[in-house]
Protein backbone atom coordinates (compact mmCIF):
# COMPACT_ATOMS: atom_id res chain seq x y z
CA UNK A 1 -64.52 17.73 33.11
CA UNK A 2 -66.05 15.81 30.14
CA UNK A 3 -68.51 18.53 29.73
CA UNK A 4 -65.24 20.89 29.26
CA UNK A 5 -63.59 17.89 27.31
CA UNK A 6 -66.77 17.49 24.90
CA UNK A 7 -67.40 21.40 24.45
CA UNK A 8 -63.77 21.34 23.19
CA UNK A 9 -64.10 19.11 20.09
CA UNK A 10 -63.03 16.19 22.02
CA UNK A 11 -65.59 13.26 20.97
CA UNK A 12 -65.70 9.70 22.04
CA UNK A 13 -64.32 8.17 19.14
CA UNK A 14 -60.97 10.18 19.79
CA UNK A 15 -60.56 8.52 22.67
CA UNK A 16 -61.40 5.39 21.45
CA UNK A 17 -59.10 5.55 18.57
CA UNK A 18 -56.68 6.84 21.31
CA UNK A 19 -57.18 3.73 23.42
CA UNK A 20 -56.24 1.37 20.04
CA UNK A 21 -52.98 3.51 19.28
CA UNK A 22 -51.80 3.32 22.44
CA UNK A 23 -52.14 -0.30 22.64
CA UNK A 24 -50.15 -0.80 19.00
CA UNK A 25 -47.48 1.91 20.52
CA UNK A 26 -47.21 0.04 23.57
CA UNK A 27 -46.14 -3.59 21.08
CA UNK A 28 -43.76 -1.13 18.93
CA UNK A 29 -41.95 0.61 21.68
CA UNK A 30 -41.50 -2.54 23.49
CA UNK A 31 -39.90 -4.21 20.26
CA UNK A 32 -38.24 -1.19 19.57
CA UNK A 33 -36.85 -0.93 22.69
CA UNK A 34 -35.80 -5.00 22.69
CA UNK A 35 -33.72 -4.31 19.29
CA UNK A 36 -31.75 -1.26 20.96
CA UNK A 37 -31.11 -3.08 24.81
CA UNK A 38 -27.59 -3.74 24.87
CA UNK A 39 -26.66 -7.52 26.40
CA UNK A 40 -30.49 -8.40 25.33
CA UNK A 41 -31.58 -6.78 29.35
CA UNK A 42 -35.43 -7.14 28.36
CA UNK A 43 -36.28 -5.66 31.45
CA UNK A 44 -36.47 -2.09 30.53
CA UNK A 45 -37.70 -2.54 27.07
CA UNK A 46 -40.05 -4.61 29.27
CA UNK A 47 -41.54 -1.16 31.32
CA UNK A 48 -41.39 0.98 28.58
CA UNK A 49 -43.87 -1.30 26.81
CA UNK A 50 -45.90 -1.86 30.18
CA UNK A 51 -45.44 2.25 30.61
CA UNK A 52 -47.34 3.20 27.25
CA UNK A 53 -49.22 0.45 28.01
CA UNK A 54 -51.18 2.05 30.78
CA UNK A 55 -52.36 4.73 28.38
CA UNK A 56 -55.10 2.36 27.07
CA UNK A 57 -57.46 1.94 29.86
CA UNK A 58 -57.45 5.64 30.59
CA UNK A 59 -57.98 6.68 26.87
CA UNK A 60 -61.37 4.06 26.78
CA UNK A 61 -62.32 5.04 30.06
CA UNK A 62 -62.62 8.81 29.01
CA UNK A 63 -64.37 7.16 25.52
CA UNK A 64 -66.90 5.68 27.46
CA UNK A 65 -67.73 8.74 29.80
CA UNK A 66 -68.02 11.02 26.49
CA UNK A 67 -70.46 8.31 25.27
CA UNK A 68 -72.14 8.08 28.26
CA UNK A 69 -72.15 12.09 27.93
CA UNK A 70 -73.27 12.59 24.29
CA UNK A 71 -76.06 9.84 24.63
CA UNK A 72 -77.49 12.04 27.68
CA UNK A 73 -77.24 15.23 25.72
CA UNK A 74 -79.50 13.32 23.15
């Protein structure tokens, strides 16, 4: 699969960069989502920021098996 991903354009640093976004997302949509809770309920902007959240480790995960990938194919 990250041969597939790597053949595709899809470098390490996209993923990377991926990781980071998600992270900042994660801190907007959760203060987003505080500002628009009616009542102040910070439970749900609470798991939307968790939600987006879980993007992160995913997005450096794949970063560090295209690195590991374009090192080999060095």
């Amino acid at each position: 699969m990250v041969k597939m991903l790597h053949e595709k354009g899809l470098r390490s640093e996209h993923a990377y960069c991926a990781g980071a976004a998600s992270i900042g997302l994660s801190i907007l949509s959760w203060a987003g989502s505080l500002k628009a809770e009616p009542g102040g309920d910070l439970s749900r902007a609470d798991r939307w920021g968790i939600f987006v959240g879980e993007w992160a480790p995913t997005f450096f995960a794949l970063g560090l098996a295209l690195a590991n990938y374009e090192f080999a194919e060095k």
